[in-house]
N, C-alpha and C. Protein backbone atom coordinates (compact mmCIF):
# COMPACT_ATOMS: atom_id res chain seq x y z
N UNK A 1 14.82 -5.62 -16.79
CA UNK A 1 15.13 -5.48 -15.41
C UNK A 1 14.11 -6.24 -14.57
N UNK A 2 14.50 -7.38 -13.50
CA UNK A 2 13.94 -8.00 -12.60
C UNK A 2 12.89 -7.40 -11.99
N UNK A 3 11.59 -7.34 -11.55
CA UNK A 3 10.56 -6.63 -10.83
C UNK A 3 10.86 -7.38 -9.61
N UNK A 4 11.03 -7.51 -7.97
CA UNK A 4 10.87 -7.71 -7.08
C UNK A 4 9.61 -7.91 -6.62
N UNK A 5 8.82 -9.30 -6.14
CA UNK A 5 7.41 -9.29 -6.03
C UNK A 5 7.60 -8.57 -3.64
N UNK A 6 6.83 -7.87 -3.90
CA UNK A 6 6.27 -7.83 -1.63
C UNK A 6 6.23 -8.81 -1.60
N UNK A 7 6.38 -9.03 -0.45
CA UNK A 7 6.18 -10.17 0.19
C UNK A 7 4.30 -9.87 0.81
N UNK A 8 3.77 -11.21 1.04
CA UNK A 8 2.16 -10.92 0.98
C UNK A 8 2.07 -11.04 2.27
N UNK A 9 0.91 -10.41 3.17
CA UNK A 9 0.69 -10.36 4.47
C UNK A 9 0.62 -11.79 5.27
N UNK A 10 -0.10 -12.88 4.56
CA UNK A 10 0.35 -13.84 5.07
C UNK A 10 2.15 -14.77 5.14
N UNK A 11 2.85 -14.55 4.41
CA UNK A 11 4.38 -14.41 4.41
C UNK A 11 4.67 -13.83 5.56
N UNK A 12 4.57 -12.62 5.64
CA UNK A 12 4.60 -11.89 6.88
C UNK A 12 4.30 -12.12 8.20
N UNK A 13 3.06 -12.59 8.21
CA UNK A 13 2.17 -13.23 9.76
C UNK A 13 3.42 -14.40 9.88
N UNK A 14 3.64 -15.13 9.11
CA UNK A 14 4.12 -16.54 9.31
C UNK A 14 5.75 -15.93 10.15
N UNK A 15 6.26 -15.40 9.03
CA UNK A 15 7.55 -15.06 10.10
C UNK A 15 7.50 -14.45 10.86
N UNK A 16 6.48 -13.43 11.09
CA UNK A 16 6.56 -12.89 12.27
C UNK A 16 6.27 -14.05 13.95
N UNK A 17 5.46 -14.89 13.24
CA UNK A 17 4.81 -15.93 14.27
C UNK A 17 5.91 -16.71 14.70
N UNK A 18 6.59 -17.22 13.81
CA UNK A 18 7.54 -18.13 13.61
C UNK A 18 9.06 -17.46 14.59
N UNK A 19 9.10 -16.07 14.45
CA UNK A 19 10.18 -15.56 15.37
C UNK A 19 9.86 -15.72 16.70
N UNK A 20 8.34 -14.88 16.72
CA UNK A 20 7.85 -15.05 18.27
C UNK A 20 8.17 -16.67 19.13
N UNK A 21 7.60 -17.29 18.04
CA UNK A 21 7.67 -18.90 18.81
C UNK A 21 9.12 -18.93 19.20
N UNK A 22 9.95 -18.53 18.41
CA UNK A 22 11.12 -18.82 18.47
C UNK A 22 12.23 -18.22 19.75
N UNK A 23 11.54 -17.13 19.81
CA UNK A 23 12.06 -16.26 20.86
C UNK A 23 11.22 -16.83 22.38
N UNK A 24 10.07 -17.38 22.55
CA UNK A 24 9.29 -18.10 23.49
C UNK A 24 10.41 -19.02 23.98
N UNK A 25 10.65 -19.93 22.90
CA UNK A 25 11.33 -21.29 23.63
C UNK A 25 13.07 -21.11 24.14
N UNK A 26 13.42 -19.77 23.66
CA UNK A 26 14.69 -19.42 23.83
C UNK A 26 14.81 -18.82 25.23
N UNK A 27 13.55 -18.43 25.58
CA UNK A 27 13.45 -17.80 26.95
C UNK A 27 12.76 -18.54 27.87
N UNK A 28 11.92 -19.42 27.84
CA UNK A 28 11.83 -21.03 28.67
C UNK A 28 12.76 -21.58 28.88
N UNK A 29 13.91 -21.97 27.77
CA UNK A 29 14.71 -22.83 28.12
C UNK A 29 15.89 -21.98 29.24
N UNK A 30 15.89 -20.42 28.80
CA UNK A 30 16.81 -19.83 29.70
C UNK A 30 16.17 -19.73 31.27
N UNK A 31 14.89 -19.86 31.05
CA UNK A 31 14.28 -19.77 32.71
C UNK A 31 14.19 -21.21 33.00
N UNK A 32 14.31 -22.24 32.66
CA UNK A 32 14.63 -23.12 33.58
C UNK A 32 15.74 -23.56 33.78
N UNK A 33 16.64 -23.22 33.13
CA UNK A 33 18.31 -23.35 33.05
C UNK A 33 18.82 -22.46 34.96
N UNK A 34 17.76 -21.56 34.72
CA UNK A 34 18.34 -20.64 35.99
C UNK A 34 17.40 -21.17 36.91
N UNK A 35 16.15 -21.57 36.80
CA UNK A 35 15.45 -22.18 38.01
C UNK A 35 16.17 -23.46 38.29
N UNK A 36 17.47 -24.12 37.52
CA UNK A 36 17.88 -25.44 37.68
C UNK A 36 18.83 -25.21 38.97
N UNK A 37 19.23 -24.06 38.46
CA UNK A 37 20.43 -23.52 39.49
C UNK A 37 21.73 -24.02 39.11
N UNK A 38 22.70 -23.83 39.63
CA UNK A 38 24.32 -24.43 38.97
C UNK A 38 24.91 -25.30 40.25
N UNK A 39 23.84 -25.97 40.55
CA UNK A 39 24.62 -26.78 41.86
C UNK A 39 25.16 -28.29 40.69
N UNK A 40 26.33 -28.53 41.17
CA UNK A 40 26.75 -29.79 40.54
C UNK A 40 26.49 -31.00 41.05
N UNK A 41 25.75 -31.18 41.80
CA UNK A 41 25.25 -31.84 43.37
C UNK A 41 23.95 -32.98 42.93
N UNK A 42 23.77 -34.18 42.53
CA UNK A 42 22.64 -34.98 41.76
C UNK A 42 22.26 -35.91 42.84
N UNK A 43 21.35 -35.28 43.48
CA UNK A 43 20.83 -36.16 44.46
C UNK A 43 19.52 -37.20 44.04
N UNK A 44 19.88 -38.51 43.45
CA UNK A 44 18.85 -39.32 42.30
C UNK A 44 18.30 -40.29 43.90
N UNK A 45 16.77 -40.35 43.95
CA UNK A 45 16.32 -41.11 44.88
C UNK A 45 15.17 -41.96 44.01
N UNK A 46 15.44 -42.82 44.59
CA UNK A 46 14.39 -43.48 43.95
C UNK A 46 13.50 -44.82 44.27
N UNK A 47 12.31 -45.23 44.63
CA UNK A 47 11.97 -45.60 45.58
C UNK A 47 11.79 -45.44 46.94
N UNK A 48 11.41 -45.84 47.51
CA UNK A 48 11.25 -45.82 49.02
C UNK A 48 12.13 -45.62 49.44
N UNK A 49 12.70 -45.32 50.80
CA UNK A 49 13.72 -45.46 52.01
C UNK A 49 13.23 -47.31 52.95
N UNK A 50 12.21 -47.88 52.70
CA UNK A 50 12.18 -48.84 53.04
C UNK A 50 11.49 -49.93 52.16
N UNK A 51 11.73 -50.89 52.72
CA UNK A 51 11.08 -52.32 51.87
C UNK A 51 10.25 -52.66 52.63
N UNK A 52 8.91 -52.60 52.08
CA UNK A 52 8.38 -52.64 52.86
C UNK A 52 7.08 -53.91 51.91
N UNK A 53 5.39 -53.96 52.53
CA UNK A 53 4.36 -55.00 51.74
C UNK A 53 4.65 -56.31 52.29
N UNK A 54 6.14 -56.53 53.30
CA UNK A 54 6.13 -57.92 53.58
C UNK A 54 5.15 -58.51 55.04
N UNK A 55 4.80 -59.61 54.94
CA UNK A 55 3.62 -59.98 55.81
C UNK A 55 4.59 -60.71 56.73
N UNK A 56 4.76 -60.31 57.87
CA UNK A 56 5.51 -60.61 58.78
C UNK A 56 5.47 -62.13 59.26
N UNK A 57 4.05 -62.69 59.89
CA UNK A 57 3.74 -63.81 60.49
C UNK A 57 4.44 -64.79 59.18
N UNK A 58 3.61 -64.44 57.74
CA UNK A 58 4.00 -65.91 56.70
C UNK A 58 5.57 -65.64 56.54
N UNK A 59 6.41 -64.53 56.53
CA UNK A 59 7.81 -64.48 56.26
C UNK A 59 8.50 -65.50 57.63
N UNK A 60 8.33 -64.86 58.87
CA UNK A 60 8.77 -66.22 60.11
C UNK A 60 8.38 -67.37 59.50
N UNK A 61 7.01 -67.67 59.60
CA UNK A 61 6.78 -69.48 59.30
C UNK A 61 7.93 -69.78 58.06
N UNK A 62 8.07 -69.50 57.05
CA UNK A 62 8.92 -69.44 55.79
C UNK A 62 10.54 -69.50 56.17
N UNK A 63 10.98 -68.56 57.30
CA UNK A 63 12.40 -68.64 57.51
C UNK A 63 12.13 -69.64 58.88
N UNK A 64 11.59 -70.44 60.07
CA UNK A 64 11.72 -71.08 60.45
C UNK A 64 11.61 -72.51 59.78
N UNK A 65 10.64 -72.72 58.77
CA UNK A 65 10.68 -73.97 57.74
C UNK A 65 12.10 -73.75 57.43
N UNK A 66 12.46 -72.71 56.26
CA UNK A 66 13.83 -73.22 55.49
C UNK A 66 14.98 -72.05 55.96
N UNK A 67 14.83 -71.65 56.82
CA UNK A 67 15.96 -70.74 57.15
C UNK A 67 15.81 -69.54 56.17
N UNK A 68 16.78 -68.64 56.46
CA UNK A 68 16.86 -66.66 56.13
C UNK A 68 16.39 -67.25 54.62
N UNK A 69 15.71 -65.66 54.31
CA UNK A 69 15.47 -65.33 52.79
C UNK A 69 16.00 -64.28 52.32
N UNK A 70 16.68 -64.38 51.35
CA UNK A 70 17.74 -63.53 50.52
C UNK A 70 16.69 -62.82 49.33
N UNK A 71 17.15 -61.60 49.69
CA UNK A 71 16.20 -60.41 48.48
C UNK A 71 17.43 -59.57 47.85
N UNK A 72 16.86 -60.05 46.24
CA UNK A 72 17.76 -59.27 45.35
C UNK A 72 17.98 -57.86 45.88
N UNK A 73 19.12 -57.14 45.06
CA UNK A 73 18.74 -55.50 44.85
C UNK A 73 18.34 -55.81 43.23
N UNK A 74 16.92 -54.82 43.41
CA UNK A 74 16.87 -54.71 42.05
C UNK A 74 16.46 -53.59 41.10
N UNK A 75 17.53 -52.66 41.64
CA UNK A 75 18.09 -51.42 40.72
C UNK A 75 19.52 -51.42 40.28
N UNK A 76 20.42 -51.74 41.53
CA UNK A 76 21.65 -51.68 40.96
C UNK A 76 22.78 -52.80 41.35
N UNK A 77 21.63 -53.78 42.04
CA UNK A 77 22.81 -55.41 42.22
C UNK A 77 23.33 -55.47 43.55
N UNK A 78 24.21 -54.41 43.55
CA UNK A 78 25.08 -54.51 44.65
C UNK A 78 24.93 -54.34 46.12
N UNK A 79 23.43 -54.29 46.55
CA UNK A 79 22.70 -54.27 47.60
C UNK A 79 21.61 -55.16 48.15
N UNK A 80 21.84 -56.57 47.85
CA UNK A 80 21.17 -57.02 48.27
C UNK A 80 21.04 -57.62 49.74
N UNK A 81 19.82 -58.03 49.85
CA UNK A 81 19.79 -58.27 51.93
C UNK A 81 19.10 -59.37 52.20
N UNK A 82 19.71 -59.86 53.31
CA UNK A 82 18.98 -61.25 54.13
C UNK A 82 18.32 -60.78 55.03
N UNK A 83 17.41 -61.69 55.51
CA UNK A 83 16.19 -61.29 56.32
C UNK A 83 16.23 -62.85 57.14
N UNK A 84 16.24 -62.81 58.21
CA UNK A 84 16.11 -63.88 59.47
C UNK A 84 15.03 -63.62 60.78
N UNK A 85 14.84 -64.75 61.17
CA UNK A 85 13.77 -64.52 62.05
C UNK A 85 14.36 -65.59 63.44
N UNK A 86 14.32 -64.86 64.88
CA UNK A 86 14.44 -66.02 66.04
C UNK A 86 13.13 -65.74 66.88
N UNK A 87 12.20 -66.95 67.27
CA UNK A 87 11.70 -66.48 68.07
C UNK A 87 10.24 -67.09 67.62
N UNK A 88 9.30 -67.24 68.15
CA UNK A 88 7.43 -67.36 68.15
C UNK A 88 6.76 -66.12 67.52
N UNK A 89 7.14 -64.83 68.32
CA UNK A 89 6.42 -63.68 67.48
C UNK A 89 7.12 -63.04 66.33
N UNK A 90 6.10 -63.17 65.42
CA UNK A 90 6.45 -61.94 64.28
C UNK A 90 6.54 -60.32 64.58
N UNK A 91 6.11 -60.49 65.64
CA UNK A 91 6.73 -58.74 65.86
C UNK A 91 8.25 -58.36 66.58
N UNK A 92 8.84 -59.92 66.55
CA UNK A 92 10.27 -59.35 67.46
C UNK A 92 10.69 -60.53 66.81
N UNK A 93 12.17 -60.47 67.19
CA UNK A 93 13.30 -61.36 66.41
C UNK A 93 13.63 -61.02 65.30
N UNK A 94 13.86 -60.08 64.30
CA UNK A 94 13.84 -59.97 63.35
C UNK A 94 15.48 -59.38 63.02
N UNK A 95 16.19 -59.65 62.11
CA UNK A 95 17.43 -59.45 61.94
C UNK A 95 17.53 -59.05 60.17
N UNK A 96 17.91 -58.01 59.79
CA UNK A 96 17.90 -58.22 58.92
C UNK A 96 19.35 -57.05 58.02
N UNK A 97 20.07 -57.45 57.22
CA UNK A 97 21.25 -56.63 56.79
C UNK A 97 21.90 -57.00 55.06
N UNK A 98 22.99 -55.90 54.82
CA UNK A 98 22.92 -56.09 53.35
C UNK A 98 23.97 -57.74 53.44
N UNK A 99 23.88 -58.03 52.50
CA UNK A 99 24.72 -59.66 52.11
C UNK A 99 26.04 -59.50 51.57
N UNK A 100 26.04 -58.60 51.32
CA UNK A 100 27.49 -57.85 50.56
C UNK A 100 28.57 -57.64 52.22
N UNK A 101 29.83 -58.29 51.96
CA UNK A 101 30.36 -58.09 52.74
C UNK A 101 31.55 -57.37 52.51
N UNK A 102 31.24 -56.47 54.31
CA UNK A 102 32.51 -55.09 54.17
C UNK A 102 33.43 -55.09 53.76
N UNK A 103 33.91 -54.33 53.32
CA UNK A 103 35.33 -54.23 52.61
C UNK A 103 35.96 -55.00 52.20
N UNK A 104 35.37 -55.84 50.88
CA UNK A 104 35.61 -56.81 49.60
C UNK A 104 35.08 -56.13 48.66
N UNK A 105 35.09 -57.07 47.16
CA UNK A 105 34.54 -56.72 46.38
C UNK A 105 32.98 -56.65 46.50
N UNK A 106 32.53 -56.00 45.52
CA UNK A 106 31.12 -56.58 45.43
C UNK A 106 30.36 -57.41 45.19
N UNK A 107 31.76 -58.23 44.55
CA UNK A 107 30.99 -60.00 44.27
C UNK A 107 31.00 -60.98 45.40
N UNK A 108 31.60 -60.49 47.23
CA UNK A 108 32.17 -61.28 48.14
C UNK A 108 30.59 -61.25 48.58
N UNK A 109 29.71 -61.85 48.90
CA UNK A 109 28.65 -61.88 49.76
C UNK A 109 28.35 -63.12 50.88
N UNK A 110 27.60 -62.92 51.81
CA UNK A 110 27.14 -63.49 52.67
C UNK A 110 26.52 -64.49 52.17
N UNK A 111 26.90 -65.85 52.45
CA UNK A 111 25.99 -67.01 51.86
C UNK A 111 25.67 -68.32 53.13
N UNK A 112 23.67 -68.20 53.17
CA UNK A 112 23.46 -69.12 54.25
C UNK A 112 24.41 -70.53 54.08
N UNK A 113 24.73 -71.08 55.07
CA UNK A 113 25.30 -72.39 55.15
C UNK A 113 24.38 -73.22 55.98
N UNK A 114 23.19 -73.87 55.57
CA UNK A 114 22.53 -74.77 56.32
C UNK A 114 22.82 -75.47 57.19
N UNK A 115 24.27 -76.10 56.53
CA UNK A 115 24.90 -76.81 57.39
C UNK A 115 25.66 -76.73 59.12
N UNK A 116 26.24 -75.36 59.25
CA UNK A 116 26.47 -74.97 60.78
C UNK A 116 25.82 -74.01 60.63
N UNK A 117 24.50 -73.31 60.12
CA UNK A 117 23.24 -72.67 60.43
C UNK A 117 24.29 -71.19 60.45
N UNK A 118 25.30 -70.90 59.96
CA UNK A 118 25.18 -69.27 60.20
C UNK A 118 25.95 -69.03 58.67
N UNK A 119 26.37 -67.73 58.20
CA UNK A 119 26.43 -67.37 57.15
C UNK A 119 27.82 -66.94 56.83
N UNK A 120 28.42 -67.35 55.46
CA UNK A 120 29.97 -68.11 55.06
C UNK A 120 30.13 -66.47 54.48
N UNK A 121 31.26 -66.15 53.98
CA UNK A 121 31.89 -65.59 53.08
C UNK A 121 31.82 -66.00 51.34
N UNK A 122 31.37 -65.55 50.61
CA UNK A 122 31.43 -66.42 49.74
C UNK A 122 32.94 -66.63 48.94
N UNK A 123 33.71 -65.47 49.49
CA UNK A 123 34.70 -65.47 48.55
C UNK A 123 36.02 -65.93 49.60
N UNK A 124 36.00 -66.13 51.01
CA UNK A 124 36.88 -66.87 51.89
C UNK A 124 35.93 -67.68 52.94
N UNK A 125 35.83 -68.50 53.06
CA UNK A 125 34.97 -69.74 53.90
C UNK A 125 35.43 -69.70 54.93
N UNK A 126 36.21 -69.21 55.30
CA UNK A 126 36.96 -69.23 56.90
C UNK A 126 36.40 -67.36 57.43
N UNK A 127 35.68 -67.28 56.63
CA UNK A 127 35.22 -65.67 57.12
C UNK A 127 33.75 -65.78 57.38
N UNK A 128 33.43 -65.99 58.69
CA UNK A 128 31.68 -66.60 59.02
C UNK A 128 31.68 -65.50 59.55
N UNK A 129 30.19 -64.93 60.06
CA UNK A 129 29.21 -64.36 60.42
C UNK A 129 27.87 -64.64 61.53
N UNK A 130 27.99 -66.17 61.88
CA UNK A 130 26.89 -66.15 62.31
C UNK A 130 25.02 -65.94 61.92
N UNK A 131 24.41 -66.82 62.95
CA UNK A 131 22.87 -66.62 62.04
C UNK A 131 22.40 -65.45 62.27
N UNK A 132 22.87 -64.20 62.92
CA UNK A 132 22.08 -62.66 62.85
C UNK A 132 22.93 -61.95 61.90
N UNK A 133 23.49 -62.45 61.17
CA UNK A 133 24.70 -61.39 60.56
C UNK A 133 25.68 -60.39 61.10
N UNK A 134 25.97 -61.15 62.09
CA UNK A 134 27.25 -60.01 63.36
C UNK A 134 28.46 -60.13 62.05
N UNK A 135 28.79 -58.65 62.52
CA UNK A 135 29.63 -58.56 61.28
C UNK A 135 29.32 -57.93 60.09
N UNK A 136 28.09 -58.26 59.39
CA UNK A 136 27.69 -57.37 58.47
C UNK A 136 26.58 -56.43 58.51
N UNK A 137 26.77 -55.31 57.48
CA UNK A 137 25.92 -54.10 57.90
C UNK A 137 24.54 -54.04 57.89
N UNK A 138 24.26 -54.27 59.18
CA UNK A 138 22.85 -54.40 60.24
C UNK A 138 21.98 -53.36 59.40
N UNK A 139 20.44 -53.66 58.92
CA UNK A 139 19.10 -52.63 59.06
C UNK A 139 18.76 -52.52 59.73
N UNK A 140 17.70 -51.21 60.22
CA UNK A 140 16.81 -51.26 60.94
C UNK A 140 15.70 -51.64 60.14
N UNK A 141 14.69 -52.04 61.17
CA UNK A 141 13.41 -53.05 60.36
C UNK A 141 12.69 -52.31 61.59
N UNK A 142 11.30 -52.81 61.43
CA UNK A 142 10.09 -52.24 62.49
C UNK A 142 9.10 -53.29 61.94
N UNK A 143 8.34 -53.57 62.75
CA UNK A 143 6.63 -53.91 62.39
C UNK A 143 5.71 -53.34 62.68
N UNK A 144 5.02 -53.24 61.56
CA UNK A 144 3.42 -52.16 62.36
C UNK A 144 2.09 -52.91 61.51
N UNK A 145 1.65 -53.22 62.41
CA UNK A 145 0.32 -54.47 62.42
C UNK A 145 0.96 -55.70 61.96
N UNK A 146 1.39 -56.35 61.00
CA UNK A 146 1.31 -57.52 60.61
C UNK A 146 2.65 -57.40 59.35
N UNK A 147 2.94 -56.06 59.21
CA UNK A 147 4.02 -55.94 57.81
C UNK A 147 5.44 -55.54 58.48
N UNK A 148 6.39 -55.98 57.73
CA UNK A 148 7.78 -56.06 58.51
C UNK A 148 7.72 -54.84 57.54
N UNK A 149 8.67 -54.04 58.05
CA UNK A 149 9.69 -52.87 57.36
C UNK A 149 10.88 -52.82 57.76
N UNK A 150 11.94 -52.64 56.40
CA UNK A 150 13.29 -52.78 56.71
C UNK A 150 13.63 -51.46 56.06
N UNK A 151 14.37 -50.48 56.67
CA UNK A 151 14.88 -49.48 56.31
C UNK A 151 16.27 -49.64 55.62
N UNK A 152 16.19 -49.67 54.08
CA UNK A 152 16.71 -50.00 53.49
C UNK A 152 18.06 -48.88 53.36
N UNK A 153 17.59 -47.63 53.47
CA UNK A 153 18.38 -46.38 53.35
C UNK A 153 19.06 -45.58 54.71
N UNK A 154 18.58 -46.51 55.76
CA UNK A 154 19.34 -46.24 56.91
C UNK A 154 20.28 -47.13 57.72
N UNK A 155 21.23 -46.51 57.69
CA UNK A 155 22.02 -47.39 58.49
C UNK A 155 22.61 -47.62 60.12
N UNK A 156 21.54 -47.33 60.62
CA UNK A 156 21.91 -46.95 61.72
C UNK A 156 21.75 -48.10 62.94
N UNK A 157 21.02 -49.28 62.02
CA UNK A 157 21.27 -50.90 62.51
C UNK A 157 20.62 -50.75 63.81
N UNK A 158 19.57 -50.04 63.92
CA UNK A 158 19.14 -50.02 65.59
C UNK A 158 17.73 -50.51 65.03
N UNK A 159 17.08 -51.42 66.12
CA UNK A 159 15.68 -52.15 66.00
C UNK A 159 14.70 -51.36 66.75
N UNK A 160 13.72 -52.07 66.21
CA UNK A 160 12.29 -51.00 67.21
C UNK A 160 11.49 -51.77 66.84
């Protein structure tokens, strides 16, 4: 007949340890499950609300040499923006909006035309804009000391 060996106190410690742990992470994961809350609602931000580090005075000299400068989006493409300048001071004249034009695809964008100085359709040429971008959706921008800021996340197209 088989003898059954105890199990030895260290056997013991181990599963007992081994449940505890086990029961720890079962009740973390249930307390942050409920600190997550059940909203279905994913509000992902990321970066700034503005674009900002640009040096105002060298960006004018730069768009009066070669005209507007076009800035990628570069998280998700489909937001990118021109930036124009009229005027002597870097603290005024400043125009700046996304290149993507309203209600097309996302591949239709705003493209400078050197040639009659204001900005084409890319996907119908008979659909202009002009050199401030009338027509497409206006930023607000600001300067404070010497750096332009364009409020990338507002749209409320009003200057200051």
């Amino acid at each position: 007949m088989p003898v059954a060996r105890k199990a030895s106190p260290q056997a013991r410690r181990a599963v007992v340890i081994g449940l505890f742990g086990l029961a720890t992470t079962l009740g973390l994961m249930i307390l942050m499950l409920r600190l997550a809350g059940t909203s279905t609602e994913l509000d992902v931000r990321l970066g700034d609300d503005d674009f900002r580090g640009i040096d105002a005075l060298a960006l004018a000299t730069e768009i009066s040499d070669n005209g507007p400068v076009a800035f990628p989006d570069l998280v998700g493409g489909g937001r990118p923006i021109w930036i124009t300048h009229l005027g002597d001071d870097p603290a005024t004249g400043w125009a700046s909006f996304f290149a993507r034009v309203p209600e097309k695809n996302i591949d239709c964008l705003a493209q400078w035309e050197t040639s009659s100085q204001e900005f084409v359709d890319s996907c119908d040429s008979d659909n202009r804009f002009g050199s401030q971008g009338t027509g497409l959706e206006q930023l607000t921008w600001r300067v404070l000391g010497n750096e332009l800021r364009i409020e990338i996340n507002d749209l409320s197209g009003n200057e200051q």
